[in-house]
N, C-alpha and C. Protein backbone atom coordinates (compact mmCIF):
# COMPACT_ATOMS: atom_id res chain seq x y z
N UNK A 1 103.91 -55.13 148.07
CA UNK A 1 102.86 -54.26 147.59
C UNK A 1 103.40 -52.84 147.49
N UNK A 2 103.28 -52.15 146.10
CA UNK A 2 103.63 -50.71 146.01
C UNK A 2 102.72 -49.50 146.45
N UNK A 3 103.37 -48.55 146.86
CA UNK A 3 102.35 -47.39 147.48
C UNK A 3 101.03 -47.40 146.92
N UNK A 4 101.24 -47.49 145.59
CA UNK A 4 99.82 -47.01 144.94
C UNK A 4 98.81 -47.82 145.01
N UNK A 5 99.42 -49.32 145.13
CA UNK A 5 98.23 -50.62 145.56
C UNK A 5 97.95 -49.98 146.48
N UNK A 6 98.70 -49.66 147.66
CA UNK A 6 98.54 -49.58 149.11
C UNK A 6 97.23 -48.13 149.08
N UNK A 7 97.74 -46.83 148.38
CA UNK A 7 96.55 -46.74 147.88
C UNK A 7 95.47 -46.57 147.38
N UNK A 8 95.54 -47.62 146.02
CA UNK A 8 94.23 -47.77 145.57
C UNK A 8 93.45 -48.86 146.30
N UNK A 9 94.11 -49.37 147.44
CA UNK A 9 93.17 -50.27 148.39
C UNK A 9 92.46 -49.56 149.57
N UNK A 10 93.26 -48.49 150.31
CA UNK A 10 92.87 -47.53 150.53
C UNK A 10 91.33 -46.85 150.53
N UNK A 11 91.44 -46.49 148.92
CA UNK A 11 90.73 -45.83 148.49
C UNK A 11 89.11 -46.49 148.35
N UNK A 12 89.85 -47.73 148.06
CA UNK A 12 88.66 -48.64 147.67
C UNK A 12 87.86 -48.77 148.77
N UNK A 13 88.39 -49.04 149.89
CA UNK A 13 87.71 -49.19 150.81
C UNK A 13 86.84 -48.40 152.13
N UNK A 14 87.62 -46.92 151.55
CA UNK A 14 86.86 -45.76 152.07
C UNK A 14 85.34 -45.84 151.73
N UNK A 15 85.52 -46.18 149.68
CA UNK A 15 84.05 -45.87 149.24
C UNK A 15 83.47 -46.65 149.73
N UNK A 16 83.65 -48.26 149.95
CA UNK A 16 83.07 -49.29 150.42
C UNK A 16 81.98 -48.72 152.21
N UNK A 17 83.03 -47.95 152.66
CA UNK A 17 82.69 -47.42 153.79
C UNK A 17 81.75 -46.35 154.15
N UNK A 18 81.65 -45.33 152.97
CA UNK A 18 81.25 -44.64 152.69
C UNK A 18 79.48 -44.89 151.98
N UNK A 19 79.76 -46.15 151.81
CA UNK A 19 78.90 -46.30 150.78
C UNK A 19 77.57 -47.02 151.81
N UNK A 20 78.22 -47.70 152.75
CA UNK A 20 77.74 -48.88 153.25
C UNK A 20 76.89 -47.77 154.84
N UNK A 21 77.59 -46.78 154.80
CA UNK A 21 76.89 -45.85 155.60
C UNK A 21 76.08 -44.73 155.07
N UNK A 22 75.84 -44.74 153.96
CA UNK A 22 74.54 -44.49 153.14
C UNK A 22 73.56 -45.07 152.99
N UNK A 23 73.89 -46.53 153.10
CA UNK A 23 73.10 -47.10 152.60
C UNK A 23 72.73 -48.13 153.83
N UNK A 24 73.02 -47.63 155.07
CA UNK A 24 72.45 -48.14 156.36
C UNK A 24 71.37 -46.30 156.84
N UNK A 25 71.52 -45.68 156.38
CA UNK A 25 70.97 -44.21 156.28
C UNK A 25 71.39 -43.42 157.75
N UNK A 26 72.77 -43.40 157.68
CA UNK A 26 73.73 -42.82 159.02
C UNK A 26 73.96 -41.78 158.58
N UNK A 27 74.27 -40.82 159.25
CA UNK A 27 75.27 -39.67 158.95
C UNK A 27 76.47 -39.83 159.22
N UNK A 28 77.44 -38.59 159.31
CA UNK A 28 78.94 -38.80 159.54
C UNK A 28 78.91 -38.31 160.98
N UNK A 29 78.01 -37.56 161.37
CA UNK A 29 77.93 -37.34 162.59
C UNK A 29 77.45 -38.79 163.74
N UNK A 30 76.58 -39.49 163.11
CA UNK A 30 75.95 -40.59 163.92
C UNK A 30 77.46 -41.21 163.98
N UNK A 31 78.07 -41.65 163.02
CA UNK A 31 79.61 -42.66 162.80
C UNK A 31 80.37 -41.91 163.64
N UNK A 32 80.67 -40.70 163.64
CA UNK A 32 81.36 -40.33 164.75
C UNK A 32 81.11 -40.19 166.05
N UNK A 33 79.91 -39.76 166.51
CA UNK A 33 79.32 -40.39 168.04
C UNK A 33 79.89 -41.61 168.28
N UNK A 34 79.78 -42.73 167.60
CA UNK A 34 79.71 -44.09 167.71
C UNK A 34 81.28 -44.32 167.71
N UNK A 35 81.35 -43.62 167.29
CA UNK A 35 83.28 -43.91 167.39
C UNK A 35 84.32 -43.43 168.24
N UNK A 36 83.80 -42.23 168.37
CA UNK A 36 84.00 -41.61 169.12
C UNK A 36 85.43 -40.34 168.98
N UNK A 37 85.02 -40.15 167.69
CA UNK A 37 86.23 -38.92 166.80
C UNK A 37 85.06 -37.93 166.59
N UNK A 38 85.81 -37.47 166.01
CA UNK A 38 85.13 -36.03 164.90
C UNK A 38 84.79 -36.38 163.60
N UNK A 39 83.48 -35.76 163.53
CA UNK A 39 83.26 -35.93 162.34
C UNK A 39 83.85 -35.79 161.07
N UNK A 40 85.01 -34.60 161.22
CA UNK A 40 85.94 -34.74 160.07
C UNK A 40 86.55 -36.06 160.06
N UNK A 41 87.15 -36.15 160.92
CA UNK A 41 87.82 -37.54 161.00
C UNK A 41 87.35 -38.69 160.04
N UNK A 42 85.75 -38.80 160.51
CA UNK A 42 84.83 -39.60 159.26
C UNK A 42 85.12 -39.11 158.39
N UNK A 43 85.18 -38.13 157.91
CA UNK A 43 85.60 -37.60 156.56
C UNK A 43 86.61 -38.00 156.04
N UNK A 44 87.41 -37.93 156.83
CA UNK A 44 88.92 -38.50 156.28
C UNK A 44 89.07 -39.80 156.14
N UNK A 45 88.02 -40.72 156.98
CA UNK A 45 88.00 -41.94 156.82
C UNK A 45 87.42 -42.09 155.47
N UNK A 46 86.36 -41.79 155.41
CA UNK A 46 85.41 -42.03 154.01
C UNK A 46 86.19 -41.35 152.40
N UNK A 47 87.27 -40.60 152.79
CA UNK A 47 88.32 -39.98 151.32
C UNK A 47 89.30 -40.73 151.18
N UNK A 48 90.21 -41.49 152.18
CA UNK A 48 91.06 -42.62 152.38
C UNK A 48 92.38 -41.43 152.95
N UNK A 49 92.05 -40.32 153.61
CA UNK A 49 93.27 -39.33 153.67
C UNK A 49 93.47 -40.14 155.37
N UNK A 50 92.50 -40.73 156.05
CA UNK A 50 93.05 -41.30 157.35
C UNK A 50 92.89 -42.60 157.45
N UNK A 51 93.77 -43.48 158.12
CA UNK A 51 94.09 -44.97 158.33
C UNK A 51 92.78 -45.38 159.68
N UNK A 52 92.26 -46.56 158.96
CA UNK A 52 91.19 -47.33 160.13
C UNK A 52 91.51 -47.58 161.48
N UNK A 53 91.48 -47.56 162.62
CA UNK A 53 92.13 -48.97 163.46
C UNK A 53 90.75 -49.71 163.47
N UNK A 54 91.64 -51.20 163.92
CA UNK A 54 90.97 -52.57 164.12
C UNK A 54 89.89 -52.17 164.68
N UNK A 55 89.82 -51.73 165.78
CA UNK A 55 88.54 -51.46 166.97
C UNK A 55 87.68 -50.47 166.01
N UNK A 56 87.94 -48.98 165.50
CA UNK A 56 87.33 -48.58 164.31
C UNK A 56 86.56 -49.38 163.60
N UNK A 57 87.00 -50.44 162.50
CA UNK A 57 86.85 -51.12 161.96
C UNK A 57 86.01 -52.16 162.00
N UNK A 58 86.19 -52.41 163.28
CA UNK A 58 84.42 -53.65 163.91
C UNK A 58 83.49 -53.09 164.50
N UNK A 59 83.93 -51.60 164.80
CA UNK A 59 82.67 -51.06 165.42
C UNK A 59 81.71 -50.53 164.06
N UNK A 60 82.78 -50.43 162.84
CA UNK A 60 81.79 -50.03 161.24
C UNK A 60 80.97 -50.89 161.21
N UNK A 61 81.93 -52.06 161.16
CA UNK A 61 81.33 -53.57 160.65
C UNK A 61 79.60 -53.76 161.43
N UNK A 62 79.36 -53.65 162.42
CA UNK A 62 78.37 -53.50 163.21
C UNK A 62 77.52 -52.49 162.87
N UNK A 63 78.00 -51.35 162.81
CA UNK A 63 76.93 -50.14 162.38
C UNK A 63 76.48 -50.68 161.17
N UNK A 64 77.02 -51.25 160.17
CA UNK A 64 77.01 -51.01 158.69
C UNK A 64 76.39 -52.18 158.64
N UNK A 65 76.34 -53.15 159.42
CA UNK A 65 75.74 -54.51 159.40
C UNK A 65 76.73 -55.66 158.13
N UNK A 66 77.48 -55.19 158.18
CA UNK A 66 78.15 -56.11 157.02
C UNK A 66 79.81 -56.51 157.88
N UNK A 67 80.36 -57.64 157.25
CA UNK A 67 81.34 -58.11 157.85
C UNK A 67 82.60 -57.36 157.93
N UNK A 68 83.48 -57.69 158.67
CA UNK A 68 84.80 -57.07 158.74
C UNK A 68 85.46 -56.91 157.32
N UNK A 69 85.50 -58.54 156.57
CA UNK A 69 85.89 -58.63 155.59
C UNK A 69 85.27 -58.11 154.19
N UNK A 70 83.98 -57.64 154.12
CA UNK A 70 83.56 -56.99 152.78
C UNK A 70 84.40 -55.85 153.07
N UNK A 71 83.97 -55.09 154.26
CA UNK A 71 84.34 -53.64 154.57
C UNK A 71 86.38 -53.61 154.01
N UNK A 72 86.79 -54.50 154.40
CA UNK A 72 88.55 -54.63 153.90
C UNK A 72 88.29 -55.38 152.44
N UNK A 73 88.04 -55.98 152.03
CA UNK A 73 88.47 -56.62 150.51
C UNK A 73 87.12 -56.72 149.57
N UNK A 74 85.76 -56.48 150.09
CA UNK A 74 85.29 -55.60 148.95
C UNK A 74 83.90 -57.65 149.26
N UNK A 75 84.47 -58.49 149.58
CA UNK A 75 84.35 -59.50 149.30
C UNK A 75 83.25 -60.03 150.64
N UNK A 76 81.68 -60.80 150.37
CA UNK A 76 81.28 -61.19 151.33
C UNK A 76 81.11 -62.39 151.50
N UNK A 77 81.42 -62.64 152.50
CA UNK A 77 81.43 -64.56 152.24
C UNK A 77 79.59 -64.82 152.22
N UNK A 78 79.43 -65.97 151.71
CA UNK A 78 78.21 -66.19 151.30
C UNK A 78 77.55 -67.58 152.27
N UNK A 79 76.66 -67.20 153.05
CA UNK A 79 76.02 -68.07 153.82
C UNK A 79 75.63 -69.19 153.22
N UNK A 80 75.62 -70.05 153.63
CA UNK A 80 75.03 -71.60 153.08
C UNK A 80 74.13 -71.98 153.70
N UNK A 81 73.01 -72.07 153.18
CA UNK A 81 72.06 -73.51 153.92
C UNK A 81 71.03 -72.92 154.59
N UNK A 82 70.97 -73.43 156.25
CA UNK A 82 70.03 -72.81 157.22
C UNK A 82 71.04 -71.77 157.76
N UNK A 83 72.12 -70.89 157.58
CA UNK A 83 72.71 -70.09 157.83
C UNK A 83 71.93 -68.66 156.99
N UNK A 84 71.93 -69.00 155.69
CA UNK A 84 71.85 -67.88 154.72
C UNK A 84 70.20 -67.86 155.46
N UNK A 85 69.25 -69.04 155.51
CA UNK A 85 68.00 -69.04 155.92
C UNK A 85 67.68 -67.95 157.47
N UNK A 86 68.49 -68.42 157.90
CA UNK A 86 68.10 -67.69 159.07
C UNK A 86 68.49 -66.43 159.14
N UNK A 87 69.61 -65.81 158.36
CA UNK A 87 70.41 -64.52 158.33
C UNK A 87 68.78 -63.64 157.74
N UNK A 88 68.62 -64.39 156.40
CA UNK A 88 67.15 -63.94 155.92
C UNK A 88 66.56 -63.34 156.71
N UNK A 89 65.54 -64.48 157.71
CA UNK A 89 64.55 -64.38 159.10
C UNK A 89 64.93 -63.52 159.82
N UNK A 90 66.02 -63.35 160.12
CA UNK A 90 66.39 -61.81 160.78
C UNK A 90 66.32 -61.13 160.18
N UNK A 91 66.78 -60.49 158.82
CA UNK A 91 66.87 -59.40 158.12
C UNK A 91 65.19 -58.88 157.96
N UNK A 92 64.15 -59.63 157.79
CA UNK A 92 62.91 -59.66 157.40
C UNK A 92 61.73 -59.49 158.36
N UNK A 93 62.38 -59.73 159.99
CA UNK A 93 61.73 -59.90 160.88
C UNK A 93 61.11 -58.29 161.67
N UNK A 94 59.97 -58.43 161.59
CA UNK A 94 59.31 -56.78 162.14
C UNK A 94 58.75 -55.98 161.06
N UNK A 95 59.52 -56.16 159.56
CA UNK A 95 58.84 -55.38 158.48
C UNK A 95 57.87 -55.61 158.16
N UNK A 96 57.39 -54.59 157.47
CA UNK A 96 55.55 -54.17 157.37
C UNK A 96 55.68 -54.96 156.13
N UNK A 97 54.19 -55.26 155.73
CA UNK A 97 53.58 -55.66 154.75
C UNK A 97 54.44 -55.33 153.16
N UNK A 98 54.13 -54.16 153.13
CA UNK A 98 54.84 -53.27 152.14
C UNK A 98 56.24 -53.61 152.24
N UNK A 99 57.08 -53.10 153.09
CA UNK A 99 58.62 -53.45 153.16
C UNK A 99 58.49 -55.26 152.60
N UNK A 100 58.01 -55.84 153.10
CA UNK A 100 58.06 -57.10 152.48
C UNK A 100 57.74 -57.72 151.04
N UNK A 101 57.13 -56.92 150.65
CA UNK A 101 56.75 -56.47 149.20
C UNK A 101 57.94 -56.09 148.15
N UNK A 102 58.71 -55.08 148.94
CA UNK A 102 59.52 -54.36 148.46
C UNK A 102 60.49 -55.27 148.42
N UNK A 103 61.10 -56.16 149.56
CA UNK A 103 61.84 -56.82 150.20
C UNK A 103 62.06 -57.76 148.85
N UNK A 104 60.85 -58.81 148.60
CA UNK A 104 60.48 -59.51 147.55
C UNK A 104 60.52 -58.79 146.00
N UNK A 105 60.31 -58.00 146.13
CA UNK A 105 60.20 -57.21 144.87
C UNK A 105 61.78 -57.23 143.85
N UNK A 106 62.55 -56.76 144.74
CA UNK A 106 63.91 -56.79 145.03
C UNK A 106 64.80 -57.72 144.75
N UNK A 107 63.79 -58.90 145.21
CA UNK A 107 64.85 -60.41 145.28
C UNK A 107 64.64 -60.84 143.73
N UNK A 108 63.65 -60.64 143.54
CA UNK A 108 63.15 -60.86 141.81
C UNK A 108 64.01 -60.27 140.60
N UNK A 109 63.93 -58.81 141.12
CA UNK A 109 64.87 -57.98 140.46
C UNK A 109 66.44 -58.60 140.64
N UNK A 110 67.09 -58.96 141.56
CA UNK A 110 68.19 -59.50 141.46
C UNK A 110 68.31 -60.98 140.79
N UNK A 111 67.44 -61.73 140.78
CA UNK A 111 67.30 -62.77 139.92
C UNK A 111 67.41 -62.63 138.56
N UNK A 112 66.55 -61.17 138.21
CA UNK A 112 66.40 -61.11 136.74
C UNK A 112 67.49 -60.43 135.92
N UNK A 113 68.66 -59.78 136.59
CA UNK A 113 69.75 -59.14 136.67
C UNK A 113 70.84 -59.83 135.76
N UNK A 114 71.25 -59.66 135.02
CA UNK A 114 72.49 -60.82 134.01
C UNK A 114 74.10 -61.06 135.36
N UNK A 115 74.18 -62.50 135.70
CA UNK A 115 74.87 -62.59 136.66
C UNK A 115 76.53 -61.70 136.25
N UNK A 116 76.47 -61.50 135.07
CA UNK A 116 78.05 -61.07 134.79
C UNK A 116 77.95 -59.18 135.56
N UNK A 117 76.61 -58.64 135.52
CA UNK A 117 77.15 -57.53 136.52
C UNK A 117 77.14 -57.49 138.09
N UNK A 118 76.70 -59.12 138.54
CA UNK A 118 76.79 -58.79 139.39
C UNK A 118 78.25 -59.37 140.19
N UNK A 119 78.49 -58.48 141.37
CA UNK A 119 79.82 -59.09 141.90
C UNK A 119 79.61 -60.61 142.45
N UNK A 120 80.70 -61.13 142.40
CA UNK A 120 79.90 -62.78 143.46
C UNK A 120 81.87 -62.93 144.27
């Protein structure tokens, strides 16, 4: 692998990181409490100017609620069966009326979505 794979993988996976702690509604300050750096540091994590470690890396996975492996290759493995069922039941469990609405609202909208934009 040449530098620039090395990184545009990097890079890729900052945004992935970056993205996935937006969209859990963290700050860079909460990620750094939790990590236990400086918040620049997050910064540097989230631009790709600083390298993950492992322990870093599963403690994201946890904050961010998503696996080790989306967070590194972009890629989520896909539950099957009474796995994906129950992952559901948790994800769904405690929300209000409305959030469930929304929840549903959502799932529709991704149904109605042309599968070629979405990633799989």
């Amino acid at each position: 692998m040449t530098s620039t794979e090395k990184s545009d993988q990097r890079a890729e996976m900052a945004e992935r990181l970056r993205l996935a702690r937006e969209y859990v509604g963290l700050t860079q300050e909460d990620v750094a409490g939790a990590l236990g750096i400086s918040r620049p540091a997050v910064t540097k994590i989230e631009s790709g100017a600083r390298k993950v470690e492992s322990t870093e890396l599963n403690i994201l996975a946890r904050l961010y609620r998503r696996t080790m492996e989306y967070l590194l290759t972009g890629k989520e493995p896909i539950p099957k069966g009474p796995e994906q069922l129950a992952f559901l039941a948790r994800a769904i469990k405690g929300l209000s009326e409305r959030d469930l609405d929304e929840v549903a609202r959502f799932a529709e909208f991704l149904k109605q979505s042309p599968k070629a934009t979405r990633k799989e």
